[in-house]
N, C-alpha and C. Protein backbone atom coordinates (compact mmCIF):
# COMPACT_ATOMS: atom_id res chain seq x y z
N UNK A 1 -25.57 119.12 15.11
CA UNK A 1 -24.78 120.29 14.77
C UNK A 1 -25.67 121.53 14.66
N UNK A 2 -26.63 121.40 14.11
CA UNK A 2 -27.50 122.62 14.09
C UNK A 2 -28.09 122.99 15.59
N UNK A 3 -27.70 122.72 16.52
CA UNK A 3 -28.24 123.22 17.90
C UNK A 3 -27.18 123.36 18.28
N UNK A 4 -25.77 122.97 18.21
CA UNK A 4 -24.23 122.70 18.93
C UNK A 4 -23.68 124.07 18.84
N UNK A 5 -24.01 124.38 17.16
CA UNK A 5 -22.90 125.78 16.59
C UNK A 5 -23.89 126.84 17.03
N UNK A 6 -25.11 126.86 16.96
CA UNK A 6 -25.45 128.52 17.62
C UNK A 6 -25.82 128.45 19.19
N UNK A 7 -25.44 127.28 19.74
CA UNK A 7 -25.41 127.34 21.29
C UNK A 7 -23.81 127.78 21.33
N UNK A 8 -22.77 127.35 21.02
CA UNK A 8 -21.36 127.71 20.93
C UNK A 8 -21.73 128.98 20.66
N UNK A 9 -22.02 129.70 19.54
CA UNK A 9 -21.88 131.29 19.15
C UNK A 9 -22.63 131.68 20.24
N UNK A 10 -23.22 131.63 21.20
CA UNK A 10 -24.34 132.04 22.13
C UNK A 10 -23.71 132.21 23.12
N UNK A 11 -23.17 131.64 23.28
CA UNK A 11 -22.35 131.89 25.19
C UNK A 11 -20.61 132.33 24.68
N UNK A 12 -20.65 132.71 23.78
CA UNK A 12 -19.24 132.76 23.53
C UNK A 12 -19.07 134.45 23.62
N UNK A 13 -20.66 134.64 22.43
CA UNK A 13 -21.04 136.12 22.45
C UNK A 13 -21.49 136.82 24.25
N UNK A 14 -22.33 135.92 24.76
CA UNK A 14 -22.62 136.12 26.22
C UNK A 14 -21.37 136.49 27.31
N UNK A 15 -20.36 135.61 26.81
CA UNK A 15 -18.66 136.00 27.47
C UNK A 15 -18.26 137.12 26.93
N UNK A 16 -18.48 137.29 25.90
CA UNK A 16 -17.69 138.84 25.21
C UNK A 16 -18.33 139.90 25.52
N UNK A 17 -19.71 139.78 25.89
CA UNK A 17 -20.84 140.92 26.67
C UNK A 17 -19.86 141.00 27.99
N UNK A 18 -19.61 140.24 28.57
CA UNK A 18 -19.85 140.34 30.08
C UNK A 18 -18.20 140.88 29.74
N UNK A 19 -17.22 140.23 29.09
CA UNK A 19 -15.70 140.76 29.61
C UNK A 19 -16.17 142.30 29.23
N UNK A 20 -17.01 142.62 28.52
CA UNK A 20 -17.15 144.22 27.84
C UNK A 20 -17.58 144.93 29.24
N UNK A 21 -18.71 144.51 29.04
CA UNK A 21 -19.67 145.46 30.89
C UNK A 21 -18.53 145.59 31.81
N UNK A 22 -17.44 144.59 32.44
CA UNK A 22 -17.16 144.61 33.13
C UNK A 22 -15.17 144.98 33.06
N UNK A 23 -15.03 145.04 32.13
CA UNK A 23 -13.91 145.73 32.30
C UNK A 23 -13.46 146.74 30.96
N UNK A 24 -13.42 147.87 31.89
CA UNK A 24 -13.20 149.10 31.67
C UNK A 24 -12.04 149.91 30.28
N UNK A 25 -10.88 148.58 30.32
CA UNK A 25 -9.60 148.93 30.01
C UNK A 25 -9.79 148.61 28.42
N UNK A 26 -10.96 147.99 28.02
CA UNK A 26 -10.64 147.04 26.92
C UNK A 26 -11.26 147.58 25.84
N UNK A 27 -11.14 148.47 24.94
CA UNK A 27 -11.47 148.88 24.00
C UNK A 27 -11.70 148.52 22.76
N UNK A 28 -12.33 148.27 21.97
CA UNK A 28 -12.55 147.72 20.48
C UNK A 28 -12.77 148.42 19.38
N UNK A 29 -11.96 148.54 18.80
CA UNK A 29 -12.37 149.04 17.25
C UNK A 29 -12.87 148.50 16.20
N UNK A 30 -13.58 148.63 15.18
CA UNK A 30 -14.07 148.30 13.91
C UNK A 30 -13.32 146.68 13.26
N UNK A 31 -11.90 147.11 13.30
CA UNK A 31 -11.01 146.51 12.57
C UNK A 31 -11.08 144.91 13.63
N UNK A 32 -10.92 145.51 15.02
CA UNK A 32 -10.47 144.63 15.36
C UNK A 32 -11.89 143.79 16.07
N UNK A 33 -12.97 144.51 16.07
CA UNK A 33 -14.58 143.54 16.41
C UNK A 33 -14.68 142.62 14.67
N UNK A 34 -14.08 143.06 13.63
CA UNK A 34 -14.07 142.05 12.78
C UNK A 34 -13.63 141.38 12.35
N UNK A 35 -12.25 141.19 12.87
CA UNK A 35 -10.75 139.84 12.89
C UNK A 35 -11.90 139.25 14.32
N UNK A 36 -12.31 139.89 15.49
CA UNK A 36 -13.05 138.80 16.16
C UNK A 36 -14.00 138.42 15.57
N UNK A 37 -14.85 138.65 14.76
CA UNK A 37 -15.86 137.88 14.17
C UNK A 37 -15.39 136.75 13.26
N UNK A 38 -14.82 136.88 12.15
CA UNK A 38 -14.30 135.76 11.77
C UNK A 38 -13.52 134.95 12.48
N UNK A 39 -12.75 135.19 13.26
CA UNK A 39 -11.75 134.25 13.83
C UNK A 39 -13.09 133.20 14.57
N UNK A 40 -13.72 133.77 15.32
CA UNK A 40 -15.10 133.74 16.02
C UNK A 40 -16.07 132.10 15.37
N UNK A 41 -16.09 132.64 14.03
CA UNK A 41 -17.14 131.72 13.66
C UNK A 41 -16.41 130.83 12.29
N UNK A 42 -14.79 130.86 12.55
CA UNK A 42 -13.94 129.94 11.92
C UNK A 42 -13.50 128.56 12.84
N UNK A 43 -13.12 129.56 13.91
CA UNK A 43 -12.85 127.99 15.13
C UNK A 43 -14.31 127.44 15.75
N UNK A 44 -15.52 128.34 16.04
CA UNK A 44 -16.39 127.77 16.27
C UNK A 44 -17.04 126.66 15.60
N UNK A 45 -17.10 126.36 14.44
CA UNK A 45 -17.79 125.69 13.12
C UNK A 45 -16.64 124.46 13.18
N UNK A 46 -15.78 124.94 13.33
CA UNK A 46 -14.40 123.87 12.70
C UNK A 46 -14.55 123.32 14.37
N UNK A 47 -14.41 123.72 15.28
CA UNK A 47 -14.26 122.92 16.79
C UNK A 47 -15.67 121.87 17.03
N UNK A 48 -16.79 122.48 16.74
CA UNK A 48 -17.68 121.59 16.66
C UNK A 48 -18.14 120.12 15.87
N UNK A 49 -17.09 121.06 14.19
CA UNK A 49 -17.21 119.43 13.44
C UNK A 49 -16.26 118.34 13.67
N UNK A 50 -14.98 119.42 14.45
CA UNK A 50 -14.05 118.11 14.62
C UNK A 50 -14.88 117.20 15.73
N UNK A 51 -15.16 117.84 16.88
CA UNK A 51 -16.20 116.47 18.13
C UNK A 51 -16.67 115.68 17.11
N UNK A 52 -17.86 116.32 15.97
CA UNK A 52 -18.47 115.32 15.66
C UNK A 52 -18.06 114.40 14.96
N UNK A 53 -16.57 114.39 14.45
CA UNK A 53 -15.88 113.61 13.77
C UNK A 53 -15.43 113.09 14.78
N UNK A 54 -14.96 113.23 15.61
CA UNK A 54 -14.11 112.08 16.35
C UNK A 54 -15.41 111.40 17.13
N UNK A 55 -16.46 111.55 17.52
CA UNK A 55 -17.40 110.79 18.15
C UNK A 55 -18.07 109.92 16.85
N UNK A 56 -17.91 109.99 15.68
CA UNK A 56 -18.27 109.14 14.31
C UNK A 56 -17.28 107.96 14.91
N UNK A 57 -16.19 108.71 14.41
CA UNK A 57 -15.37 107.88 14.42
C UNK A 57 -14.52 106.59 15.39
N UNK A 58 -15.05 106.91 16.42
CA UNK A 58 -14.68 105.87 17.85
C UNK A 58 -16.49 105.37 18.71
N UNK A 59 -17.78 106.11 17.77
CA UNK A 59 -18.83 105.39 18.06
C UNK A 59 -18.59 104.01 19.06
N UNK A 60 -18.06 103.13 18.17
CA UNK A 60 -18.81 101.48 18.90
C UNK A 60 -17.84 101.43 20.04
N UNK A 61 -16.30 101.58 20.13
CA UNK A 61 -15.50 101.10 20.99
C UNK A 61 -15.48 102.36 22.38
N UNK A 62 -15.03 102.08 23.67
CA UNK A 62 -14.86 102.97 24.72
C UNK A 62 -13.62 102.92 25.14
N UNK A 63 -12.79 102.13 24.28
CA UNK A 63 -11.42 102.26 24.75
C UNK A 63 -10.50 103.22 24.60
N UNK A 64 -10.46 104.38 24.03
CA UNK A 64 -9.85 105.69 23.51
C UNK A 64 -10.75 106.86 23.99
N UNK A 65 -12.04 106.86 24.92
CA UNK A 65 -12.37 108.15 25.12
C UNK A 65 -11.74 108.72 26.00
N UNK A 66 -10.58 108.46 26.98
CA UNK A 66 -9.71 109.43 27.84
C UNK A 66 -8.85 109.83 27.14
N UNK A 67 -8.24 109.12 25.78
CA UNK A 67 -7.19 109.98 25.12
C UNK A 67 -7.67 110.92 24.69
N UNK A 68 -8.89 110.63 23.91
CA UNK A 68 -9.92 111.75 22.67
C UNK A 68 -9.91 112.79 23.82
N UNK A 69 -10.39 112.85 24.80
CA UNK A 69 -10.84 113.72 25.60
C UNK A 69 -9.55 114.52 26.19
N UNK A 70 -8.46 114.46 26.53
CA UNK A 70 -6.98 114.77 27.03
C UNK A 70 -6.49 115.82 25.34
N UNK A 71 -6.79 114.90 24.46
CA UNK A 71 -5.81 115.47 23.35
C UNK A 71 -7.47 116.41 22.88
N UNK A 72 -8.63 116.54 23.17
CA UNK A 72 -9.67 117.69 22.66
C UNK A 72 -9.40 118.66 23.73
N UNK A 73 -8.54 118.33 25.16
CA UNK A 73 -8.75 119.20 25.87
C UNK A 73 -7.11 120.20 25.59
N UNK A 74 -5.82 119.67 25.05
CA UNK A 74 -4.77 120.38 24.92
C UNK A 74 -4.93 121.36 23.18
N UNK A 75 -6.09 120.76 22.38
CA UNK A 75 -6.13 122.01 21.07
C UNK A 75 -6.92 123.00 21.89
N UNK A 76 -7.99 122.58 22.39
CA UNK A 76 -9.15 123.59 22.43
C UNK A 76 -8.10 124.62 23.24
């Protein structure tokens, strides 16, 4: 987890550079660069511990990693 969550904040911030540079229309204010920051590093923290909970939790068996993986791919 300590390499997972600031590689997540890293390319997430790297996407929000690039939608910025590159399009013109999209403006940000104060208010609203800081509902993105929290929102930001609420689902980031919480999306990373859930993986590591569900990979605890189905460790020994391989019979459920296409569901885990189908139902991590319809929250995210």
């Amino acid at each position: 987890a300590l390499v997972d969550v600031p590689l997540f904040y890293t390319l997430v911030c790297l996407m929000f550079v690039i939608v910025l540079l590159f399009n013109q229309t999209f403006h940000l204010s104060a208010s609203l660069l800081l509902l993105w920051i929290v929102c930001l590093i609420g689902y980031g923290g919480s999306l990373v511990l859930l993986i590591y909970l569900i990979a605890f939790k189905f460790r020994t068996g391989r019979s459920n990693r296409y569901i885990w993986s189908f139902i991590f791919i319809l929250v995210s």
